[in-house]
C-alpha atoms as a PDB file:
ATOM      1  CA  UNK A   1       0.000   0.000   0.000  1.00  0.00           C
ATOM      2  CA  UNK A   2       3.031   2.632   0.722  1.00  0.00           C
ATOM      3  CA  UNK A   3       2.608   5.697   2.429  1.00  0.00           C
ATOM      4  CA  UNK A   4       0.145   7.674   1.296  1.00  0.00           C
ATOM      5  CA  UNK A   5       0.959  10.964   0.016  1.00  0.00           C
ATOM      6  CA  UNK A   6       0.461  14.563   1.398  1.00  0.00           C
ATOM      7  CA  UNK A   7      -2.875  15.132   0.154  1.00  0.00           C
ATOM      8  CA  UNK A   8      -4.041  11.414   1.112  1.00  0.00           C
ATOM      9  CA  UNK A   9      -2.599  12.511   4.544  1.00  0.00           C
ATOM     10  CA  UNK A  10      -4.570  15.362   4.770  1.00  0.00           C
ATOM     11  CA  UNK A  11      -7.707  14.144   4.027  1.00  0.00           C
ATOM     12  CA  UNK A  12      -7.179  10.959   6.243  1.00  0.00           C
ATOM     13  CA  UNK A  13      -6.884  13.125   8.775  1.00  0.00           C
ATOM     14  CA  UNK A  14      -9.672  15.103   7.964  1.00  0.00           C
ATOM     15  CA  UNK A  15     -12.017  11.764   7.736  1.00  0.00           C
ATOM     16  CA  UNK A  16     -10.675  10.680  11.335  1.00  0.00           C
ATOM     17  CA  UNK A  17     -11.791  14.401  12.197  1.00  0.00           C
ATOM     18  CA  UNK A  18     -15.278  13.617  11.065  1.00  0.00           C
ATOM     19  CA  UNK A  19     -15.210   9.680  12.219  1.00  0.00           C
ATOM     20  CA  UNK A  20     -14.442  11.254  15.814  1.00  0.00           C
ATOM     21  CA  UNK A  21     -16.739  14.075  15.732  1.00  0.00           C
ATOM     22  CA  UNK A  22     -19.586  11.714  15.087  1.00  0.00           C
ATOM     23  CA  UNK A  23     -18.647   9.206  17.703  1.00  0.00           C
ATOM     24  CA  UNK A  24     -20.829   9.098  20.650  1.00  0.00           C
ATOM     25  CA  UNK A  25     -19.308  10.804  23.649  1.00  0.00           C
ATOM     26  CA  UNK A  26     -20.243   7.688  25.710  1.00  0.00           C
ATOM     27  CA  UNK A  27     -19.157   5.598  23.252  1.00  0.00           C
ATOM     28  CA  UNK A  28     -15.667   7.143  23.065  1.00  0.00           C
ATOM     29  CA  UNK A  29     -13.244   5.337  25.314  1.00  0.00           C
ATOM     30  CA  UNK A  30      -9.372   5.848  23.820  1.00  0.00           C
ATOM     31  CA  UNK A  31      -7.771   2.998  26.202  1.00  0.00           C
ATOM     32  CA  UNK A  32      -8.973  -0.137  23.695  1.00  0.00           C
ATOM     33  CA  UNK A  33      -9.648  -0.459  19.894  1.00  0.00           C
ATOM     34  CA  UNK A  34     -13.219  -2.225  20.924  1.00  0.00           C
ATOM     35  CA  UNK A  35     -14.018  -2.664  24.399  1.00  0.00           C
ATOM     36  CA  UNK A  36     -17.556  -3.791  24.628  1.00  0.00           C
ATOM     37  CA  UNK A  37     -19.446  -1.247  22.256  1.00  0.00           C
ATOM     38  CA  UNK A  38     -17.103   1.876  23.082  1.00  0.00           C
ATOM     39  CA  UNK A  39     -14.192   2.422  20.440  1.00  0.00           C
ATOM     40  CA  UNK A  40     -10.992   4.807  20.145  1.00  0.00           C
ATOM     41  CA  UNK A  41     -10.611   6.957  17.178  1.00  0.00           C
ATOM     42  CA  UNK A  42      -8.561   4.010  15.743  1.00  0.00           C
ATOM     43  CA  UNK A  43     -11.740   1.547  16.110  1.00  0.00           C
ATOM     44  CA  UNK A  44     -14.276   4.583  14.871  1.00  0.00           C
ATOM     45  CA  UNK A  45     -12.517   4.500  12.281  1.00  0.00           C
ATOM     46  CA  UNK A  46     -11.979   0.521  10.979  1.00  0.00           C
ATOM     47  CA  UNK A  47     -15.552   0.809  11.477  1.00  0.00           C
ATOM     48  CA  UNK A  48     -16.626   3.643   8.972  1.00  0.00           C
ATOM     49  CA  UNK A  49     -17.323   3.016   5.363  1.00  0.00           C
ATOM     50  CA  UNK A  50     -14.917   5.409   4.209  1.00  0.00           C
ATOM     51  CA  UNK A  51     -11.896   4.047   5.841  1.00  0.00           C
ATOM     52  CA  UNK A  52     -12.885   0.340   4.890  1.00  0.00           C
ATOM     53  CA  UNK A  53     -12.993   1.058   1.481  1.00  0.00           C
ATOM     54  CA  UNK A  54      -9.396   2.717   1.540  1.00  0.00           C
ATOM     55  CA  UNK A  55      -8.314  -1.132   3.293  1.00  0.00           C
ATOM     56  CA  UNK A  56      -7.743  -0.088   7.144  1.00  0.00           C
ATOM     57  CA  UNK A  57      -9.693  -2.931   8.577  1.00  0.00           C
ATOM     58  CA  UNK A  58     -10.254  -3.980  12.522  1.00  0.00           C
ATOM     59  CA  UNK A  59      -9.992  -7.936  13.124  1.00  0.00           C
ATOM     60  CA  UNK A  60     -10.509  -9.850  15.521  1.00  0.00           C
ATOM     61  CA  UNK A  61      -7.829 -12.422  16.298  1.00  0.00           C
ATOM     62  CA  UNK A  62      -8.249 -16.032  17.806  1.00  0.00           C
ATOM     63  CA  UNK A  63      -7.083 -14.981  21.157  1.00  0.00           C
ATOM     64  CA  UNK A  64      -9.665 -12.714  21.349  1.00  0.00           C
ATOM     65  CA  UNK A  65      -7.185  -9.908  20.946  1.00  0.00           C
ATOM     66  CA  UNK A  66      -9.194  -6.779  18.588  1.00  0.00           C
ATOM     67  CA  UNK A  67      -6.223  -4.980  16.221  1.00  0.00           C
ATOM     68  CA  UNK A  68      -6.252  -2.316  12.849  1.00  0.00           C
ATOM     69  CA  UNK A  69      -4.891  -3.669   9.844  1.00  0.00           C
ATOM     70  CA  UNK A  70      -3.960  -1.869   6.148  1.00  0.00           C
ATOM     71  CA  UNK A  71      -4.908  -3.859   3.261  1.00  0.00           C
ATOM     72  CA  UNK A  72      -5.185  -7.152   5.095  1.00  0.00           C
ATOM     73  CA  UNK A  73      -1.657  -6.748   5.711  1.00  0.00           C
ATOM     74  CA  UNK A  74      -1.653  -9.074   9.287  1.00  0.00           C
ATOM     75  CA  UNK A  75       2.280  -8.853  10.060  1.00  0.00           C
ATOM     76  CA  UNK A  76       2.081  -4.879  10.934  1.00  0.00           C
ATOM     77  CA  UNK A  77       1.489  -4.513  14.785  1.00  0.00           C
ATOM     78  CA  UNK A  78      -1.831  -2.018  15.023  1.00  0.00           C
ATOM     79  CA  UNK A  79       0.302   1.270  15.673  1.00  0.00           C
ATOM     80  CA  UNK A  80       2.827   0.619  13.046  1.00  0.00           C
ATOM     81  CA  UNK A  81      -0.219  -0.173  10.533  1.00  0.00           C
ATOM     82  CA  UNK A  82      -1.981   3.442  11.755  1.00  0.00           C
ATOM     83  CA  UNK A  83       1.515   5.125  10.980  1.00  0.00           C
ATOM     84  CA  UNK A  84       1.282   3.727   7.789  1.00  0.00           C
ATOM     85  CA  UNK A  85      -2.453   4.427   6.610  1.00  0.00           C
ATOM     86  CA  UNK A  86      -2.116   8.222   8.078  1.00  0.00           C
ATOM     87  CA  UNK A  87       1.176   8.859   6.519  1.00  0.00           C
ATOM     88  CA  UNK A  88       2.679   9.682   9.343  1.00  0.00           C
ATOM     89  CA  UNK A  89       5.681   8.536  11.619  1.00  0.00           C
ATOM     90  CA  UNK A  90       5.433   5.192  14.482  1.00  0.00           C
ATOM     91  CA  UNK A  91       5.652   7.865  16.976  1.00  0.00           C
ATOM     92  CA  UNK A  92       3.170  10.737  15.714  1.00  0.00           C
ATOM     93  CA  UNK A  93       0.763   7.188  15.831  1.00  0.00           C
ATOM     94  CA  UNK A  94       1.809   6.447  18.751  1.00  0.00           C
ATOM     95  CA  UNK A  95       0.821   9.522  20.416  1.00  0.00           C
ATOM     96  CA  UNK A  96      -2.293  10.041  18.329  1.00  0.00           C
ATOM     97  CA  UNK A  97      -4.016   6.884  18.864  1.00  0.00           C
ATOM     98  CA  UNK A  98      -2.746   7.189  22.355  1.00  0.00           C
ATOM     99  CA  UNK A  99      -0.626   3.629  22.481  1.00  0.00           C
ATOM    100  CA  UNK A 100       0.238   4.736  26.362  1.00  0.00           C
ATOM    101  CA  UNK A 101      -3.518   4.395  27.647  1.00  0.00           C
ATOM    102  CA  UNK A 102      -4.767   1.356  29.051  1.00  0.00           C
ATOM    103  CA  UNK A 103      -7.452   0.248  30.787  1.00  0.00           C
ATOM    104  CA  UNK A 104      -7.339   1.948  33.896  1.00  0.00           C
ATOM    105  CA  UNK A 105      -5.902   5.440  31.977  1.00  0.00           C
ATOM    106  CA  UNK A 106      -8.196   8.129  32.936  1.00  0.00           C
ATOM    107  CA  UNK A 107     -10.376   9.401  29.979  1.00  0.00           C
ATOM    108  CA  UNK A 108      -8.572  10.867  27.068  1.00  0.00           C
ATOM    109  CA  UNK A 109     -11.391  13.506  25.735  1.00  0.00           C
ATOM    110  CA  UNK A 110     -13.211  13.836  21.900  1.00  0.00           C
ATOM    111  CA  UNK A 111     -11.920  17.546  22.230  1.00  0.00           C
ATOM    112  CA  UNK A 112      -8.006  16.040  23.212  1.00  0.00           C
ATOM    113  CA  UNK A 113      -7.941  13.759  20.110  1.00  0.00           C
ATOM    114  CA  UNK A 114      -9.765  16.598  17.740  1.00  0.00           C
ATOM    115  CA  UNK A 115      -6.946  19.406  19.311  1.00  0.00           C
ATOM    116  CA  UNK A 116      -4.226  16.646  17.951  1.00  0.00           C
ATOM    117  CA  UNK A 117      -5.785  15.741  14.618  1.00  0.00           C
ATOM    118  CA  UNK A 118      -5.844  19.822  14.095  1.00  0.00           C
ATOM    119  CA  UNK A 119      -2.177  20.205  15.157  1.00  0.00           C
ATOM    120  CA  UNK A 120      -1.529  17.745  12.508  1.00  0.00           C
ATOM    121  CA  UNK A 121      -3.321  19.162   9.986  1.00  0.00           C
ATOM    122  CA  UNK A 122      -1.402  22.263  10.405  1.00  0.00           C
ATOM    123  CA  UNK A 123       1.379  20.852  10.125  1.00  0.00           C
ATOM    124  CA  UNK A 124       2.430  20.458  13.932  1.00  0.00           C
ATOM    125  CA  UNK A 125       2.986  16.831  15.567  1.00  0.00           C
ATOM    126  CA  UNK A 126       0.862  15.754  18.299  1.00  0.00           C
ATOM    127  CA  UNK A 127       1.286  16.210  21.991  1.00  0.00           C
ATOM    128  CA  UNK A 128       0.532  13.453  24.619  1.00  0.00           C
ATOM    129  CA  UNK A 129      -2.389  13.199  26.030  1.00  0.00           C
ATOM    130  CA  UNK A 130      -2.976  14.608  29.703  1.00  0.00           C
ATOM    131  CA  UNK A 131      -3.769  11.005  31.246  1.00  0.00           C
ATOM    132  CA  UNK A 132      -0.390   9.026  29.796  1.00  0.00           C
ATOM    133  CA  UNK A 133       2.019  12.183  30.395  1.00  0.00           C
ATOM    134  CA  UNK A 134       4.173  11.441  32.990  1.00  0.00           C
ATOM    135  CA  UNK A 135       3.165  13.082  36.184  1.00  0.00           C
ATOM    136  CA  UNK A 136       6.167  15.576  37.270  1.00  0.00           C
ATOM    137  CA  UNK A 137       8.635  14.762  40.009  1.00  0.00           C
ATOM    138  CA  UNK A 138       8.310  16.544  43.264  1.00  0.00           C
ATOM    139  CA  UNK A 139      11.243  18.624  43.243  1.00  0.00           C
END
């Protein structure tokens, strides 16, 4: 599939935009691809029409294990295979999709996600979300 280029990344990021604009606030939950019925942007978007048809896929594995695939492509672990549909670098996917959080992360907001989707649009990279930052050291 390749990296898509500039304009592909643009308007991928522009679709997520939409995909998590749409998403049900209580329905939003950016510490698992699928956890019961609430998704993160990541699992919005597998799920939406207009990513599917571009190939980024969600699948469910025989351990029960949910993960994002491009293309089918089953070898790329989910972040790497994010990196690679949004044109952007491991770590910019990384921080994005928010591969830090787990289940007991507090909530990483809608508004959080949207603020890094726009920083990327404008050309900025992403900045770690509130819950996984590191907390500072008592000085």
């Amino acid at each position: 599939m390749g990296i898509p280029q500039t304009e592909d990344r643009e308007e991928r990021l522009r679709q997520l935009r939409r995909v998590v604009l749409a998403a049900p606030e209580n329905l939003f939950n950016m510490n698992s691809i699928k956890c019961g019925t609430a998704m993160c942007a990541a699992g919005w978007a597998a799920s939406d029409p207009w990513f599917i048809d571009r190939g980024l896929r969600m699948v469910h594995s025989e351990v029960n294990r949910t993960r994002i695939t491009v293309a089918d492509d089953i070898f790329l672990d989910t972040f790497g295979a994010l990196a690679q549909f949004f044109g952007i670098g491991t770590e910019d996917a990384d921080i994005l999709f928010a591969a830090d959080a787990c289940s007991d992360t507090p909530t990483i907001s809608k508004l959080e996600v949207i603020d890094n989707i726009d920083l990327m649009l404008d050309g900025c990279r992403p900045t770690k979300y509130r819950a996984v930052r590191p907390e500072p050291e008592d000085q």
